[in-house]
Protein backbone atom coordinates (compact mmCIF):
# COMPACT_ATOMS: atom_id res chain seq x y z
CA UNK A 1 18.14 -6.02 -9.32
CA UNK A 2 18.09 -2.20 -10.49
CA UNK A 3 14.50 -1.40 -11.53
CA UNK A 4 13.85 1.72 -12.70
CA UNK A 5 10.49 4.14 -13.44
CA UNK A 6 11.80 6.98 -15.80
CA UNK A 7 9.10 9.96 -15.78
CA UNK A 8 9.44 12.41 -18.80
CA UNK A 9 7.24 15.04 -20.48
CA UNK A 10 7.52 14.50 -24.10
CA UNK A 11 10.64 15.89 -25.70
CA UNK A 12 12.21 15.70 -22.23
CA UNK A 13 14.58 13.28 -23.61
CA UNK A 14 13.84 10.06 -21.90
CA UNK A 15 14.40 8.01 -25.04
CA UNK A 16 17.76 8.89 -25.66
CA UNK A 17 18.35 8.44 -21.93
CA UNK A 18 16.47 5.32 -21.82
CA UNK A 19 19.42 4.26 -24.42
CA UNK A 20 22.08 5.12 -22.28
CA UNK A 21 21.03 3.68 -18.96
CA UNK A 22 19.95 0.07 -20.23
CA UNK A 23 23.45 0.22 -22.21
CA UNK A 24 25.45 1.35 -19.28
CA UNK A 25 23.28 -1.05 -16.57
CA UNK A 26 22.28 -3.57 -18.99
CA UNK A 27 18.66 -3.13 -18.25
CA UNK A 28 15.43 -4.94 -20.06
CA UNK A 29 13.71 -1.34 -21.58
CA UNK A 30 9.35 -2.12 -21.33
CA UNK A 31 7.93 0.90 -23.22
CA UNK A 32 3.82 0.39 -22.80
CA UNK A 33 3.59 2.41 -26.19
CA UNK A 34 6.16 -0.06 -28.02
CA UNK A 35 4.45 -3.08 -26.47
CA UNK A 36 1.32 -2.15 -27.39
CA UNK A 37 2.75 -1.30 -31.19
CA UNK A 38 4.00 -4.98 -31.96
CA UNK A 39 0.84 -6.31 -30.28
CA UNK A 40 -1.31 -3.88 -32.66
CA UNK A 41 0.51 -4.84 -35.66
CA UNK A 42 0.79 -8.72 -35.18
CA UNK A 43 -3.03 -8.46 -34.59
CA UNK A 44 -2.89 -10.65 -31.17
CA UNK A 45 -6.02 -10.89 -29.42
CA UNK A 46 -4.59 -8.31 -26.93
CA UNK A 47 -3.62 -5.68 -30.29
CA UNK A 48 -7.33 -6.10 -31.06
CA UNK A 49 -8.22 -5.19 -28.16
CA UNK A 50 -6.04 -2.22 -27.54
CA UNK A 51 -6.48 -1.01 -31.09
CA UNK A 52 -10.35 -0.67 -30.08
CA UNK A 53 -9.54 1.55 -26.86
CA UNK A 54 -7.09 3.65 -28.99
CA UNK A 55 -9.04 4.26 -31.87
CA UNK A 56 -11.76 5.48 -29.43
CA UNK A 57 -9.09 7.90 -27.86
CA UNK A 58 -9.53 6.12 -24.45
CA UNK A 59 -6.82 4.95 -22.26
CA UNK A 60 -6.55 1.43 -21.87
CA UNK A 61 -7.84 -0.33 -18.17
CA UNK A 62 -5.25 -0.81 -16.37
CA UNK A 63 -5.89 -4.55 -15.85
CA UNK A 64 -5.42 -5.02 -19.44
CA UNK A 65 -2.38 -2.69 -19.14
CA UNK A 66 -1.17 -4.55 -15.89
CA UNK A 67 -1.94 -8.28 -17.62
CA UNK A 68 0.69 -7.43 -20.54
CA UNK A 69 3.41 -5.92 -17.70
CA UNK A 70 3.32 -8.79 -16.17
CA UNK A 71 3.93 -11.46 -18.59
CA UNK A 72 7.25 -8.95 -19.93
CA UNK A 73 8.45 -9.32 -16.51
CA UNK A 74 8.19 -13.31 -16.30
CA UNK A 75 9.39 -13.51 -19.38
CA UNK A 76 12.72 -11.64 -18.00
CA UNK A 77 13.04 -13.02 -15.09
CA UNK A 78 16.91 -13.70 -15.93
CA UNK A 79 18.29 -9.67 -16.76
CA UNK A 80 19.46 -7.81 -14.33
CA UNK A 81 16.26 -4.94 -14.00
CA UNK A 82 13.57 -3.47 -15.66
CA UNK A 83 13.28 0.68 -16.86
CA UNK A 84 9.79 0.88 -17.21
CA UNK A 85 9.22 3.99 -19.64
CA UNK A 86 5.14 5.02 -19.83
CA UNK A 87 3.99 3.24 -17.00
CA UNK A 88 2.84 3.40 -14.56
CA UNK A 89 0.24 6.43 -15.51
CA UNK A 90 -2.31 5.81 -12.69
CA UNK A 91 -2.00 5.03 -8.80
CA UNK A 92 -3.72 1.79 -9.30
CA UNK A 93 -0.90 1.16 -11.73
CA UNK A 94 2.30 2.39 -9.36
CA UNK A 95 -0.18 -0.03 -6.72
CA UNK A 96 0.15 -3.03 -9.27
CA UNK A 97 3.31 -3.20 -10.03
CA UNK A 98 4.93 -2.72 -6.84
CA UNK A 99 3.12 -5.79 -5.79
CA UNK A 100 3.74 -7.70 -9.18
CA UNK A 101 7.58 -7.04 -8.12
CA UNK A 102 7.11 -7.72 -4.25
CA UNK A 103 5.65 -11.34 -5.34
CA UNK A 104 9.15 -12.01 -7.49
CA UNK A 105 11.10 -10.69 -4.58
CA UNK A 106 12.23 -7.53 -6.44
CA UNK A 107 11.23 -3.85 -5.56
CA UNK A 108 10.91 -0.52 -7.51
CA UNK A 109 14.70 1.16 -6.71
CA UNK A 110 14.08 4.73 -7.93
CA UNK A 111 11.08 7.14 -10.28
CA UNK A 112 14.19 9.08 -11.88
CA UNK A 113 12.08 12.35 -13.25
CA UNK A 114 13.20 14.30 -16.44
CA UNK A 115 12.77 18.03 -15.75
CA UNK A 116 12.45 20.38 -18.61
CA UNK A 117 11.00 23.53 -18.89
CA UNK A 118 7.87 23.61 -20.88
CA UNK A 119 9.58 26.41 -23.29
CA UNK A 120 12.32 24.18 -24.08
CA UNK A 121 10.32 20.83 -24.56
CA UNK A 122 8.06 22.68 -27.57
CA UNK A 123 11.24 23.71 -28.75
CA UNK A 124 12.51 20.59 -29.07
CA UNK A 125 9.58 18.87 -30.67
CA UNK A 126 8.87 21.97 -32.94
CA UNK A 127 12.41 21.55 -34.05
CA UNK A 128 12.32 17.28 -34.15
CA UNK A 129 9.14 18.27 -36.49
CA UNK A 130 10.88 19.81 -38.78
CA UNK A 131 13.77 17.53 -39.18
CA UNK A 132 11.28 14.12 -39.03
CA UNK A 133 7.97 15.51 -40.66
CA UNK A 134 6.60 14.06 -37.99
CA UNK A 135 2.92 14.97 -38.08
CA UNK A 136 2.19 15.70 -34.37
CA UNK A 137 5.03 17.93 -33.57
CA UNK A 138 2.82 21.11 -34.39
CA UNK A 139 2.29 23.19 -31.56
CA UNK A 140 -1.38 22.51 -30.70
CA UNK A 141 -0.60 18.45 -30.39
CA UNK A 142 2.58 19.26 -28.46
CA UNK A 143 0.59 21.77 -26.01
CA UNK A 144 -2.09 18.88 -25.18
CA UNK A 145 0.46 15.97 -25.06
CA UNK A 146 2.16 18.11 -22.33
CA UNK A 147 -1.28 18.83 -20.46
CA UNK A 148 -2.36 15.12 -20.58
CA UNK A 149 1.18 14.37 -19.26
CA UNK A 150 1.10 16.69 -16.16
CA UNK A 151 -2.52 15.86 -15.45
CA UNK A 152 -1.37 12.04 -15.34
CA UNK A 153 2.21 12.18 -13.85
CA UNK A 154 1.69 15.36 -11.24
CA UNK A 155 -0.11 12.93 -8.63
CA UNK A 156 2.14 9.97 -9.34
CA UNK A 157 4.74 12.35 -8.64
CA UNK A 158 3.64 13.23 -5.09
CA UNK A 159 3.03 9.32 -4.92
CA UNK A 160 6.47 8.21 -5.21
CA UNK A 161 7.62 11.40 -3.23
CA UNK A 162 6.38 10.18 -0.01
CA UNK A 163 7.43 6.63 -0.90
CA UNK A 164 10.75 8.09 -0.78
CA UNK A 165 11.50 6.84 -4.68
CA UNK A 166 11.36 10.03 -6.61
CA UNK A 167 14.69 11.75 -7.79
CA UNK A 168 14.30 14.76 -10.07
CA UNK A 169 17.21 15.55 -12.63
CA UNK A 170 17.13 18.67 -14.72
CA UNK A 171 17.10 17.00 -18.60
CA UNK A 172 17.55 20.71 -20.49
CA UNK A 173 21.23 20.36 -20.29
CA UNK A 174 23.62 18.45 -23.07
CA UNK A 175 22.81 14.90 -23.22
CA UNK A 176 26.18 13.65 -21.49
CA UNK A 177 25.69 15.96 -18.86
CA UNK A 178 21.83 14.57 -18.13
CA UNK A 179 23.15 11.21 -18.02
CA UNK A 180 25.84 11.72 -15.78
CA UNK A 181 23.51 12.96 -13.26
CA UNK A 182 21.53 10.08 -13.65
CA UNK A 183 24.44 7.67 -13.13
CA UNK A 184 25.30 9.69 -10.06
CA UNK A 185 22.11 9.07 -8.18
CA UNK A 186 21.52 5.30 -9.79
CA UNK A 187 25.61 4.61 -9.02
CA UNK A 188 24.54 6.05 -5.19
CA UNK A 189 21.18 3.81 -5.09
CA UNK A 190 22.87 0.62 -6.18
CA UNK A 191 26.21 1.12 -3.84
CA UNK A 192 23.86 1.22 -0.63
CA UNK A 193 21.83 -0.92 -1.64
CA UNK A 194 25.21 -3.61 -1.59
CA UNK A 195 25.96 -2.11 2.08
């Protein structure tokens, strides 16, 4: 089973590459943010919830975070992995679900990281908020989404590092070219891990 952790500033381009791995691998995609979306909108006990801690501007707890990872997972227990985009953001998190996979006999294969330069990535967004309207693509929003981003990914980073998971590829190329160094090192993973 090939699961995944895809780390990505925003802009880096993890959605579109998030696209093109789970067609290619035909991988179940979790997105935290999406998750949390549908449960938000269909007002579940868990949206209500999770609505509170956002509308405060506070980060969920992770055992709130960690109870709705879990039930995705046993609820696609048949596919053939998992790219897990926007979690984990903490240590107790990267903690969590290495054991949540350990007790279905699966393990974390690789933390692919999408490197951009922090010129390009306001670039991008500046440009995607011009072409969508979309309100927080202005350049103070962008500047604090990408502090809040290093501040939580720079020690998960160094986390999977020693674990021996983390493989950087450099996203400011041309889409195709991004994703065939990400098939290199998943087609690499996946062929020893046949041996």
């Amino acid at each position: 089973m090939l699961n995944i952790v895809l780390f990505g500033a925003p802009g880096s381009g993890k959605g579109t590459q998030s696209e093109l791995i789970i067609r290619k691998y035909g991988l179940k995609h979790i997105s935290t943010g999406e998750v949390l979306r549908e449960e938000i909108a269909k007002q579940s006990e868990i949206g209500k919830i999770a609505a509170k801690y956002i509308n405060e501007g506070k980060l969920l707890p992770d055992d709130l975070i960690i109870k709705i990872l879990t039930g995705i997972i046993d609820a696609n227990l048949n596919v053939k992995g998992f790219i897990f985009d926007g979690f984990p953001r903490t240590i107790t998190q990267g903690d969590a679900l290495e054991n949540i996979l350990r007790e279905r006999n699966m393990n974390l294969v690789v933390v692919l990281n999408l490197d951009v330069e922090e010129t390009e990535l306001i670039a991008r967004m500046l440009d995607r908020g011009k072409k969508t309207g979309r309100a927080d693509d202005n350049i103070e929003t962008i500047q604090k989404r990408l502090k809040v981003y290093q501040a939580q990914t720079d020690i998960l980073k160094t986390y999977y590092r020693k674990k021996g998971k983390l493989f950087t590829v450099k996203g400011d190329n041309n889409i195709d070219n991004v994703f065939e160094l990400i098939s290199e090192v998943l087609d690499r993973l996946t062929f020893q891990g046949k041996k």
